[in-house]
N, C-alpha and C. Protein backbone atom coordinates (compact mmCIF):
# COMPACT_ATOMS: atom_id res chain seq x y z
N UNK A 1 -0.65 29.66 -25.23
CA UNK A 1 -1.06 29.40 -23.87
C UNK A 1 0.08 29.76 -22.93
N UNK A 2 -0.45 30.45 -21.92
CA UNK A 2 0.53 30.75 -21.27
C UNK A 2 0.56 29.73 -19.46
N UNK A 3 1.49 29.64 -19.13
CA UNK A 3 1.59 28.41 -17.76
C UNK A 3 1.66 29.17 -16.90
N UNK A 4 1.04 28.48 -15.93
CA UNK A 4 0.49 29.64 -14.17
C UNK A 4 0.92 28.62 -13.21
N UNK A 5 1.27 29.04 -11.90
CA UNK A 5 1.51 28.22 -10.91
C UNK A 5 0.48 28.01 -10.17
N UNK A 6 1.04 26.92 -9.61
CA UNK A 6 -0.26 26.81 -8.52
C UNK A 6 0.29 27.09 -7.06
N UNK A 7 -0.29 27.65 -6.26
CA UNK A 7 0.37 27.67 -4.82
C UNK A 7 -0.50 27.69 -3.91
N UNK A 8 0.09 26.49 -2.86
CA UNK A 8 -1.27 25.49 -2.23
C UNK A 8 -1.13 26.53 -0.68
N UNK A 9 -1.80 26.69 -0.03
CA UNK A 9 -1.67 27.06 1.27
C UNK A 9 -2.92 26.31 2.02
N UNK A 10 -2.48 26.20 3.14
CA UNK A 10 -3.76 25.40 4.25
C UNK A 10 -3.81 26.09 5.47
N UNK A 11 -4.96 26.10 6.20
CA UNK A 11 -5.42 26.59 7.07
C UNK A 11 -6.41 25.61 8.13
N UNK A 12 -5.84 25.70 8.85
CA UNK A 12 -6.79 24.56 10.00
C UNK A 12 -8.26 25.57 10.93
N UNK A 13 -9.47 24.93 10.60
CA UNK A 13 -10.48 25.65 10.83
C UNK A 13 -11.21 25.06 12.52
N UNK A 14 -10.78 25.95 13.49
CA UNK A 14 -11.88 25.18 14.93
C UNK A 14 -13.25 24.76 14.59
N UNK A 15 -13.24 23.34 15.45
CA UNK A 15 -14.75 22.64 14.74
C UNK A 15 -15.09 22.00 16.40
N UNK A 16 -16.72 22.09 16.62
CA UNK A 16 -16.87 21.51 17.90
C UNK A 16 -16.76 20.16 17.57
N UNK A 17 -17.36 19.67 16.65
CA UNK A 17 -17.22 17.83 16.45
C UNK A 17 -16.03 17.22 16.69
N UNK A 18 -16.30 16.19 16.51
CA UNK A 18 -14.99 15.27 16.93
C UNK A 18 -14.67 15.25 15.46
N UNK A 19 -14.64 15.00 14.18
CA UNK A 19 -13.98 15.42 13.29
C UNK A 19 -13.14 16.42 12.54
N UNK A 20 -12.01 16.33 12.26
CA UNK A 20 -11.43 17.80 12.26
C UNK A 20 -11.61 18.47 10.73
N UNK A 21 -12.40 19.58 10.70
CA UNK A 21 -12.64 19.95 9.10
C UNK A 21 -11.34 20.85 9.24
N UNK A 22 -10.78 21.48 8.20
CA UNK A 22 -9.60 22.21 7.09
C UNK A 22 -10.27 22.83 6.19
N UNK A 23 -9.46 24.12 5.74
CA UNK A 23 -9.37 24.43 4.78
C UNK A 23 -8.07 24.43 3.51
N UNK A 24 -8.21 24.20 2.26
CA UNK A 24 -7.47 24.59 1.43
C UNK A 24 -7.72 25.94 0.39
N UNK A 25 -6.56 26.58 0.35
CA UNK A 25 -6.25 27.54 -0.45
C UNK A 25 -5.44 27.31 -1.53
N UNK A 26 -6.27 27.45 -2.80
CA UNK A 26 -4.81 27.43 -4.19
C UNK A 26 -5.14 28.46 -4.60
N UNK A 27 -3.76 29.39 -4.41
CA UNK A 27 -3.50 30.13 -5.62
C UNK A 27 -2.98 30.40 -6.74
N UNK A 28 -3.54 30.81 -7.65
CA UNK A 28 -3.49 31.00 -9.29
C UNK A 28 -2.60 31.87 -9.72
N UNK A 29 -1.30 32.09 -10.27
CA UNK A 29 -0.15 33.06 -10.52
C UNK A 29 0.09 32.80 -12.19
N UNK A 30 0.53 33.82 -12.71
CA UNK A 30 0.87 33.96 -14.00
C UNK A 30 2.60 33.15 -13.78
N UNK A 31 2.65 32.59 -14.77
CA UNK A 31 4.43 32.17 -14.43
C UNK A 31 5.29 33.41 -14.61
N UNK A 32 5.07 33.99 -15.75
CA UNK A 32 5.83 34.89 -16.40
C UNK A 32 5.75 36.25 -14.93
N UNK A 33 4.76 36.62 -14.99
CA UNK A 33 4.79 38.12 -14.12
C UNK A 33 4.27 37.86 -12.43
N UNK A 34 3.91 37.00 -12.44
CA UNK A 34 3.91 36.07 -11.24
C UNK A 34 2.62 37.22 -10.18
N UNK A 35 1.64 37.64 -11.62
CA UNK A 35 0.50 38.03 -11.17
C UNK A 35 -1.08 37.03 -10.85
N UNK A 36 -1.62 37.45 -9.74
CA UNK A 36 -2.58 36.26 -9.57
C UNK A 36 -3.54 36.18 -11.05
N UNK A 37 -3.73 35.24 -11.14
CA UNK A 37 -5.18 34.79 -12.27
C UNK A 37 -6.22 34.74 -11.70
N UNK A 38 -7.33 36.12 -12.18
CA UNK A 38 -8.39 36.19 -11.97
C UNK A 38 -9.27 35.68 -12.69
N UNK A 39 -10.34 34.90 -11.83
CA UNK A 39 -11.48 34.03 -12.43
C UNK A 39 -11.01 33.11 -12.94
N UNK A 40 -9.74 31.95 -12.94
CA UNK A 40 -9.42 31.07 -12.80
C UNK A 40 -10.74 30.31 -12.34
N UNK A 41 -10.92 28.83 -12.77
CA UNK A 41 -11.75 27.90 -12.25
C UNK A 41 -10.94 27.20 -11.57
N UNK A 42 -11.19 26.79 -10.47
CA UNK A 42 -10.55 25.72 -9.59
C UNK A 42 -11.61 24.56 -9.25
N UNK A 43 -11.39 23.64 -9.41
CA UNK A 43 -12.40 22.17 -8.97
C UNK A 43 -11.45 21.43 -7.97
N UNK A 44 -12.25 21.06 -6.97
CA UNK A 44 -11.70 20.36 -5.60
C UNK A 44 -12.42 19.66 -5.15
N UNK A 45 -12.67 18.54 -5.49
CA UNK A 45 -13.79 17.48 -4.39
C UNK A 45 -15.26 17.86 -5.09
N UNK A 46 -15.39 18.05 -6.41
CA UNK A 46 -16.22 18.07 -6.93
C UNK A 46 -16.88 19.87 -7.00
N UNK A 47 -16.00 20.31 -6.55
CA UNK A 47 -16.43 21.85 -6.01
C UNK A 47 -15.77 22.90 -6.72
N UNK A 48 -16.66 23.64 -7.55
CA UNK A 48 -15.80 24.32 -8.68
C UNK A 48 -15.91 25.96 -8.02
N UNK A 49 -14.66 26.24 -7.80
CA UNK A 49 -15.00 27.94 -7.56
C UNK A 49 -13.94 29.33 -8.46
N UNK A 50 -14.35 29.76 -8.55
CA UNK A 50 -13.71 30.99 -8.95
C UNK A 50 -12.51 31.50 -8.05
N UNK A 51 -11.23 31.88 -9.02
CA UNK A 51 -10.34 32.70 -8.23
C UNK A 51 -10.60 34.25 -7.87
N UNK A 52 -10.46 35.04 -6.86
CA UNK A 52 -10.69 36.37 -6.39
C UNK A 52 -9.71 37.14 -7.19
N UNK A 53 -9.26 38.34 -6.85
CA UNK A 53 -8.70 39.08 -7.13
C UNK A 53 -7.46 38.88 -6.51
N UNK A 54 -6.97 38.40 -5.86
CA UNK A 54 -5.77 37.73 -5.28
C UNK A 54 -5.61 36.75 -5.90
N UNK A 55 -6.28 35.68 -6.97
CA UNK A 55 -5.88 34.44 -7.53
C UNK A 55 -6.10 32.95 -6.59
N UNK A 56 -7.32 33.46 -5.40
CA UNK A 56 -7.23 32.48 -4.75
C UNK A 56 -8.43 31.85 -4.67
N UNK A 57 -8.78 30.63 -4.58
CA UNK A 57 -9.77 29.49 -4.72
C UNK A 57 -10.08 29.58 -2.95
N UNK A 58 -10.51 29.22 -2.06
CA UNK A 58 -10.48 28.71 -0.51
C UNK A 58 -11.31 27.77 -0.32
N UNK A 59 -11.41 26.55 -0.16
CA UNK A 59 -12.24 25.57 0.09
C UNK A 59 -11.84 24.87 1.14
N UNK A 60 -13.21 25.30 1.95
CA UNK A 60 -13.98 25.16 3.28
C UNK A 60 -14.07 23.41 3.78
N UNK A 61 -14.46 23.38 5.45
CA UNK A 61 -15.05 21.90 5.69
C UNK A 61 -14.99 20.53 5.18
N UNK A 62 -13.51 20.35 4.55
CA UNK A 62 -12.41 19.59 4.25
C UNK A 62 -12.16 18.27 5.28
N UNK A 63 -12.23 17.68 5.23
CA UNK A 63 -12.23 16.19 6.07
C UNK A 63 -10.84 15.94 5.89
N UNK A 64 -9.96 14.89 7.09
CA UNK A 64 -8.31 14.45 6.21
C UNK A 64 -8.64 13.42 5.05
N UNK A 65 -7.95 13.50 4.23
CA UNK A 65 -8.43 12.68 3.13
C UNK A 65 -7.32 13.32 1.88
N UNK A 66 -7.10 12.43 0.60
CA UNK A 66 -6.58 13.09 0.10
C UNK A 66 -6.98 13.37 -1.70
N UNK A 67 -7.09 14.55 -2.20
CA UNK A 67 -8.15 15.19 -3.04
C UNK A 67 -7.23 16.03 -4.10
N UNK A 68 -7.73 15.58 -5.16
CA UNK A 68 -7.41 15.93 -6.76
C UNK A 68 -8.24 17.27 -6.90
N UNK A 69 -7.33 18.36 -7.84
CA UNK A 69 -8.04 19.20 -7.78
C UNK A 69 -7.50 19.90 -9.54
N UNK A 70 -7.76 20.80 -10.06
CA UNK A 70 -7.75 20.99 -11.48
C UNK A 70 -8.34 22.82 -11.60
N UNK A 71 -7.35 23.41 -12.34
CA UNK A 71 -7.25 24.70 -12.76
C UNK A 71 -7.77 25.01 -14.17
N UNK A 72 -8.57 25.94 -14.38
CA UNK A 72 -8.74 25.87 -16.22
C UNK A 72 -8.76 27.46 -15.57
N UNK A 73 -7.88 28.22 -16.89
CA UNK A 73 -8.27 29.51 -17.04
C UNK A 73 -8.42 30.00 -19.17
N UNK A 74 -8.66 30.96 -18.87
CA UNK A 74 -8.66 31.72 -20.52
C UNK A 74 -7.60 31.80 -20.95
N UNK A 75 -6.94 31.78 -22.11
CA UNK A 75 -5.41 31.79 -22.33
C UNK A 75 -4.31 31.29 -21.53
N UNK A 76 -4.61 30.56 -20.50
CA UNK A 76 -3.44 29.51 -19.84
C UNK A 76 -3.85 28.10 -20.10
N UNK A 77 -2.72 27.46 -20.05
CA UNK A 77 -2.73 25.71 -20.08
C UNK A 77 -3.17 25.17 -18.64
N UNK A 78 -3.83 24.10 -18.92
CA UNK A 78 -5.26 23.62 -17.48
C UNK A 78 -3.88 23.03 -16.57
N UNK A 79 -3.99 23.04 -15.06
CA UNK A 79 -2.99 22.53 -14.62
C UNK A 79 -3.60 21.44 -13.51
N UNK A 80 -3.26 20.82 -13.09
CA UNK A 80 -3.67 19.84 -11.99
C UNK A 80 -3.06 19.27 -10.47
N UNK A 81 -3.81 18.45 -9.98
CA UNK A 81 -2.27 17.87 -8.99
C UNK A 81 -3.52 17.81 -7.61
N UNK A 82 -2.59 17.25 -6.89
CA UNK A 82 -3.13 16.61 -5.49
C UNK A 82 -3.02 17.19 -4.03
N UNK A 83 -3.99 17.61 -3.29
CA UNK A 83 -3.41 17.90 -2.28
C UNK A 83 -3.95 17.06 -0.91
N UNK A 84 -3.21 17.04 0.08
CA UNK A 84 -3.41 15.68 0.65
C UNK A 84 -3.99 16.99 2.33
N UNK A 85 -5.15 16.43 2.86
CA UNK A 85 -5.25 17.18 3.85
C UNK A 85 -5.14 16.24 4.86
N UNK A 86 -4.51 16.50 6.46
CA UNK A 86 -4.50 15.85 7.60
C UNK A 86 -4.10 17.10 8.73
């Protein structure tokens, strides 16, 4: 098994409501060649998506709150961890 990073990026999305939705971005990297992992599974708030061709997950209409999220790919070790949105 080989170990991948995770690398969180956020993005704040304009919303007319009075609640403020977010987005999060994790991306999926090989450790070793520090190439993205394609088709990586990412789960976030119950929301499982596929990594792109860049290694990236993006999940949308995000409330502040703070949310566990979990990586499984093919030949890498599953990785996990928390990201806190506000």
């Amino acid at each position: 098994m080989r170990p991948f990073y995770l690398t969180l990026a956020f993005a704040t999305l304009a919303t007319v409501s009075a609640f403020a939705q977010h987005s999060a971005t994790i991306t999926v990297t090989d450790l070793g060649t520090a190439a993205p992992v394609v088709n990586a599974t990412v789960s976030l708030d119950g929301n499982f998506i596929s990594t792109d061709a860049a290694g990236q997950a993006v999940f949308s209409g995000l409330a502040d709150n703070t949310y566990d999220y979990s990586v499984a790919a093919t030949c890498y070790s599953p990785g996990s961890g928390t990201v806190i949105i506000a």
